[in-house]
C-alpha atoms as a PDB file:
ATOM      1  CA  UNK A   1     -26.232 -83.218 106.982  1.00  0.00           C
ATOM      2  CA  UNK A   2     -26.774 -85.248 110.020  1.00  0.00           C
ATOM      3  CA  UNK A   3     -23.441 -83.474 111.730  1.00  0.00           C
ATOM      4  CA  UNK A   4     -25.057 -79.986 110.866  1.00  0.00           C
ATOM      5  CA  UNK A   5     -28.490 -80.993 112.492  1.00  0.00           C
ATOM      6  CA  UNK A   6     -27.029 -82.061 115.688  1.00  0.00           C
ATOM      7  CA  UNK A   7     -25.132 -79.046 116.011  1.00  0.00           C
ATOM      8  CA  UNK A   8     -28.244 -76.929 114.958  1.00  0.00           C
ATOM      9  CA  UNK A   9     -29.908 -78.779 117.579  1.00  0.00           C
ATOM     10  CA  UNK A  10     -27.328 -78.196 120.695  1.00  0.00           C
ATOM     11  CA  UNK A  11     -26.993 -74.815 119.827  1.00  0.00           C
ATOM     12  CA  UNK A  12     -30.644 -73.725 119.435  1.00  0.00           C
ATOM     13  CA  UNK A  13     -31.173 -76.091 123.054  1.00  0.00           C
ATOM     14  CA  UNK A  14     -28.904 -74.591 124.822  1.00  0.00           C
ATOM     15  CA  UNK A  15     -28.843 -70.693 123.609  1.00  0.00           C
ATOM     16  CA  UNK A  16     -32.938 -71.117 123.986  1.00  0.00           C
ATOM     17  CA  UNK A  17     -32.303 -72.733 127.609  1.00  0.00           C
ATOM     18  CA  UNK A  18     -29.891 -69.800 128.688  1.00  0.00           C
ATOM     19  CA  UNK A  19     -32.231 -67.403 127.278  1.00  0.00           C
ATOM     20  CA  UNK A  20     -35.144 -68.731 129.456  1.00  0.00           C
ATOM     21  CA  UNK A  21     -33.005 -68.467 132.353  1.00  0.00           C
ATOM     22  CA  UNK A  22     -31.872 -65.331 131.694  1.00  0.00           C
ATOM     23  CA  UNK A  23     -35.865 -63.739 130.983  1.00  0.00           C
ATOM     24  CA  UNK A  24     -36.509 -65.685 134.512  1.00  0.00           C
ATOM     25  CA  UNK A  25     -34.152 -64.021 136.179  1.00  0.00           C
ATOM     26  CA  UNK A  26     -35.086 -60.644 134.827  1.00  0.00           C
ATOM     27  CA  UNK A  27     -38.642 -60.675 135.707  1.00  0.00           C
ATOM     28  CA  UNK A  28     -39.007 -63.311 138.689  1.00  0.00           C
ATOM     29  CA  UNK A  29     -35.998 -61.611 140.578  1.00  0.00           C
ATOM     30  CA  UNK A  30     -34.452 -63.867 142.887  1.00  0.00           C
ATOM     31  CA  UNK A  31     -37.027 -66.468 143.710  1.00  0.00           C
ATOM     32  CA  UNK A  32     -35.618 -70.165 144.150  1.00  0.00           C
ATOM     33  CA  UNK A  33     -36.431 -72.623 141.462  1.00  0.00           C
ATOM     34  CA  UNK A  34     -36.647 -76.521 141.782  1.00  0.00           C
ATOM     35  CA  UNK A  35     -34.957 -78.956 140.085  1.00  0.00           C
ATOM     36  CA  UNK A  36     -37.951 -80.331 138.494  1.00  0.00           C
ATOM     37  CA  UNK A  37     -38.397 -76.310 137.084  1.00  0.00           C
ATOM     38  CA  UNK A  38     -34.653 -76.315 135.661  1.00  0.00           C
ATOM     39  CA  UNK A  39     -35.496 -79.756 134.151  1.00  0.00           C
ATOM     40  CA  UNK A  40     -38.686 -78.062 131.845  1.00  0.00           C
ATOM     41  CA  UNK A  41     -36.273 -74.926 131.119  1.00  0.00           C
ATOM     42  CA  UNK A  42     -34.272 -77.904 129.005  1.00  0.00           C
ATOM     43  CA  UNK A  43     -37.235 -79.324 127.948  1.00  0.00           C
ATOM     44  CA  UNK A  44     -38.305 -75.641 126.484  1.00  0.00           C
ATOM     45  CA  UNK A  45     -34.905 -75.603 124.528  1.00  0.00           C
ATOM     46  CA  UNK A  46     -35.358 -79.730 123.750  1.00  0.00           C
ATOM     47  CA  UNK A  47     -38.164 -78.501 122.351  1.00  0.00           C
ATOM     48  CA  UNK A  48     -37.202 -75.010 120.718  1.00  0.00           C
ATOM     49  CA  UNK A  49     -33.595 -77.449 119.514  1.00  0.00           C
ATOM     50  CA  UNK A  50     -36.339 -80.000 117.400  1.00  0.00           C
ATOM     51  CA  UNK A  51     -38.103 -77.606 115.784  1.00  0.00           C
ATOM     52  CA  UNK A  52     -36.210 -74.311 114.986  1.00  0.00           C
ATOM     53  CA  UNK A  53     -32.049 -76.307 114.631  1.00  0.00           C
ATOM     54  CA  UNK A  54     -33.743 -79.639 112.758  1.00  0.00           C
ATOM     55  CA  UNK A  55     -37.262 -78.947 111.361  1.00  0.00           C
ATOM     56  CA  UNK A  56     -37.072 -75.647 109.729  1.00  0.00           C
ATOM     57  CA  UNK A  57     -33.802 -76.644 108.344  1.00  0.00           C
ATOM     58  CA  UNK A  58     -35.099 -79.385 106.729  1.00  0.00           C
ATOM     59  CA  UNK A  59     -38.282 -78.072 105.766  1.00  0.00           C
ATOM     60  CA  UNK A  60     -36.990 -74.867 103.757  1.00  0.00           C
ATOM     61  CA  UNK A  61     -33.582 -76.199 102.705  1.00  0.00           C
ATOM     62  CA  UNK A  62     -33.951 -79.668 102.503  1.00  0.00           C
ATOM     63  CA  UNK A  63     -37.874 -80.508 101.267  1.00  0.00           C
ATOM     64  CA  UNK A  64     -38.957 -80.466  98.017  1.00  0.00           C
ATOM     65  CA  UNK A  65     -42.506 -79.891  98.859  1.00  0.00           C
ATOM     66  CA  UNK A  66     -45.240 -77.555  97.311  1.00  0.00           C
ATOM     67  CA  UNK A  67     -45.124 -74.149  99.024  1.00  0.00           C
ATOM     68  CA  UNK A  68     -48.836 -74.407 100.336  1.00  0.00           C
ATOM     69  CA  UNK A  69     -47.718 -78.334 101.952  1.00  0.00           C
ATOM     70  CA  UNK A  70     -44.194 -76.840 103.338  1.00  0.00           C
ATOM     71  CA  UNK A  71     -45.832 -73.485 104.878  1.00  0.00           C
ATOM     72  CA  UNK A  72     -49.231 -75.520 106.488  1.00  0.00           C
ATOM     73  CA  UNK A  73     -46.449 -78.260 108.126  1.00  0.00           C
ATOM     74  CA  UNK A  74     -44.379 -75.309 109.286  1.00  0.00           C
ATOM     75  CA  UNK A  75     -47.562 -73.824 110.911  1.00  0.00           C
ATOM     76  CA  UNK A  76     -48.409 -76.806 112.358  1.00  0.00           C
ATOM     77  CA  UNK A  77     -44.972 -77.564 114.158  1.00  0.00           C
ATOM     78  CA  UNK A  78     -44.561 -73.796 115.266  1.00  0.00           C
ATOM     79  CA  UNK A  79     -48.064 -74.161 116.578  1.00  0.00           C
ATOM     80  CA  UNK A  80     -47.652 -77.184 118.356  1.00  0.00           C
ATOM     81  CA  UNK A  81     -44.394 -76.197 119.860  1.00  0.00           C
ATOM     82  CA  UNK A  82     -45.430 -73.018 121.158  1.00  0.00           C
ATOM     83  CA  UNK A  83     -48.209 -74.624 123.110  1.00  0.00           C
ATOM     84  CA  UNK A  84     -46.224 -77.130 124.190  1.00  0.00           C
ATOM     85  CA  UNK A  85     -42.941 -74.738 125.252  1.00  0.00           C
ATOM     86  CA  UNK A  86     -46.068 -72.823 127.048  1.00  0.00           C
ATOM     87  CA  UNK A  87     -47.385 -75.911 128.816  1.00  0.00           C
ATOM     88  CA  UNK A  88     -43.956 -76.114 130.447  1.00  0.00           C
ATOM     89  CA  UNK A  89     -43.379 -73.116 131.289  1.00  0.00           C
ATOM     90  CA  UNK A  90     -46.549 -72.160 133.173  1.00  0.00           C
ATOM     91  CA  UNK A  91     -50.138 -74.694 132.662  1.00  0.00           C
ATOM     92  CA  UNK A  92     -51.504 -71.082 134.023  1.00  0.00           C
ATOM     93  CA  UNK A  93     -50.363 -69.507 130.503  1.00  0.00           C
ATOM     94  CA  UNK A  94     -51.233 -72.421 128.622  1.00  0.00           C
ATOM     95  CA  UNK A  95     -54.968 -72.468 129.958  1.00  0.00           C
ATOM     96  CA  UNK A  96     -55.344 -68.810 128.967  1.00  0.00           C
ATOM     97  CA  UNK A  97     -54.028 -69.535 125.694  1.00  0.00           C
ATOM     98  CA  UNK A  98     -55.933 -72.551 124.685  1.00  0.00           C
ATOM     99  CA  UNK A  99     -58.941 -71.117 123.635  1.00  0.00           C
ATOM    100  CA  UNK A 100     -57.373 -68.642 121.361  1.00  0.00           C
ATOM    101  CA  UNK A 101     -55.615 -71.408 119.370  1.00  0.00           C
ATOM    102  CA  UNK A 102     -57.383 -70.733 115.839  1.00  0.00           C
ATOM    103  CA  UNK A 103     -56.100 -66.972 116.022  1.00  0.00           C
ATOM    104  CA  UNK A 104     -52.896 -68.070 117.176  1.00  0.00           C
ATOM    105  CA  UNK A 105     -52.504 -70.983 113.959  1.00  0.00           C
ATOM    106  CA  UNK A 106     -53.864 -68.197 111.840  1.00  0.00           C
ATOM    107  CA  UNK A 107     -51.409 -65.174 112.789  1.00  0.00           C
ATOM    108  CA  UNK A 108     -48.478 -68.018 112.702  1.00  0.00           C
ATOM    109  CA  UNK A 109     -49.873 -69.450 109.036  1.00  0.00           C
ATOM    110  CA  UNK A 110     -49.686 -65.576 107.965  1.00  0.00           C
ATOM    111  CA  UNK A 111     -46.548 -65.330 109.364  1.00  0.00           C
ATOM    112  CA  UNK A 112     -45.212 -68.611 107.719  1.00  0.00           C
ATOM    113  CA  UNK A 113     -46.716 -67.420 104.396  1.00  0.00           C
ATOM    114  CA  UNK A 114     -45.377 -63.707 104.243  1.00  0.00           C
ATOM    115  CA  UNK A 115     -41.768 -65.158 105.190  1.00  0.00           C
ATOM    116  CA  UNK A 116     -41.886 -67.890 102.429  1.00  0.00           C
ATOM    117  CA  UNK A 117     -42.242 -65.721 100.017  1.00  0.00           C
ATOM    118  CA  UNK A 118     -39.656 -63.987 101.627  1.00  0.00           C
ATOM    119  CA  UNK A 119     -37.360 -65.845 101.785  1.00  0.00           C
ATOM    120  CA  UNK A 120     -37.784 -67.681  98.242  1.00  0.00           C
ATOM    121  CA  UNK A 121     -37.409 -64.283  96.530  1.00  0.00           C
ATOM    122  CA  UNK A 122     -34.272 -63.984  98.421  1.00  0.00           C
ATOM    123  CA  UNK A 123     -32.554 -67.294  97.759  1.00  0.00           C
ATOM    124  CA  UNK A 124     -34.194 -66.438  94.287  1.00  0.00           C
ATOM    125  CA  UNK A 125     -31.927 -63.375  94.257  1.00  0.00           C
ATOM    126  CA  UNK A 126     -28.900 -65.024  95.563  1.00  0.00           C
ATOM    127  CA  UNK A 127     -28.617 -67.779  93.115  1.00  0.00           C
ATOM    128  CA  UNK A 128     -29.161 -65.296  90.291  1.00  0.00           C
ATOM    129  CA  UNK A 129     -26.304 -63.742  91.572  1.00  0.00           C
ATOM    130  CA  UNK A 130     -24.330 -66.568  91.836  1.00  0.00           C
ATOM    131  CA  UNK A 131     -25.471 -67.856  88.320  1.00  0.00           C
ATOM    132  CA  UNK A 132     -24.220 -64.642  86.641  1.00  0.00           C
ATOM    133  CA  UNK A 133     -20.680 -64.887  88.761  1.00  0.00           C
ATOM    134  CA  UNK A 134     -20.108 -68.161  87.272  1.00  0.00           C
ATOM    135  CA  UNK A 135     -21.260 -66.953  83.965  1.00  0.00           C
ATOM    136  CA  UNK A 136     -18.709 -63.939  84.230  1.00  0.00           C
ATOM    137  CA  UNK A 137     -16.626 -66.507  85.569  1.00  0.00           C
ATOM    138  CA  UNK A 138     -16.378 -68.572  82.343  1.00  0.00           C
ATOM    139  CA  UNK A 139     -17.020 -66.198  79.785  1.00  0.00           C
ATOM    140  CA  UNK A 140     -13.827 -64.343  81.304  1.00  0.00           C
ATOM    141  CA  UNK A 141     -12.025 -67.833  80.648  1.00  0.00           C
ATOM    142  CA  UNK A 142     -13.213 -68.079  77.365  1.00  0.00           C
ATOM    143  CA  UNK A 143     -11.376 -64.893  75.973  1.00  0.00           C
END
């Protein structure tokens, strides 16, 4: 497991970190960045590597939790990342943000929610699927 989260985590960093650079230079045009600039690009895929390639991972496949605790926790880390991944990116942004944070945790915490339930009727679906292969399975070795 702790192979698969490390690789989770380079691969959301860096796709995340080439995606920034490639929606800066879309929209900025050709304007020269600093060092110091590149270095919080990273930081917005460190940050985008923690949370989407090692805590949702862990959270929906991994956790045992109640549905109400795992969703809430989810909102919580999406929140705080997003504000975060905005505070690097511009404290402009971020300022303009701030004071919209309780519609921002709600939207995410109905977002979070709607995708749960998602999601569980999904794996739901798959492992009934699965199940009934494997029921096929033997009953075919039975006759």
């Amino acid at each position: 497991m702790y192979k698969t989260l490390v690789t989770n985590f380079i691969r959301v960093t860096l796709l995340t970190t080439l995606w920034v650079l490639l929606l800066v230079t879309l929209f900025m045009g050709n304007q020269l960045l600093s060092v110091g600039t590149v270095w919080r690009f990273f930081g917005i895929g460190g940050v985008m590597g923690l949370v989407m390639g090692c805590g949702y991972p862990v959270l929906w496949n991994v956790v045992t939790w109640p549905a109400p605790v795992t969703v809430v926790i989810a909102t919580g880390l999406n929140v705080l990342a997003g504000y975060l991944v905005t505070a690097l990116f511009s404290n402009d942004w971020l300022y303009q943000l701030v004071p919209f944070w309780w519609e921002v945790a709600l939207i995410t915490l109905i977002g979070h929610t709607l995708f749960f339930y998602v999601y569980q009727k999904w794996q739901s679906q798959k492992m009934a699927r699965r199940l009934n292969q494997l029921s096929a399975q033997r009953h075919n070795q039975r006759d």
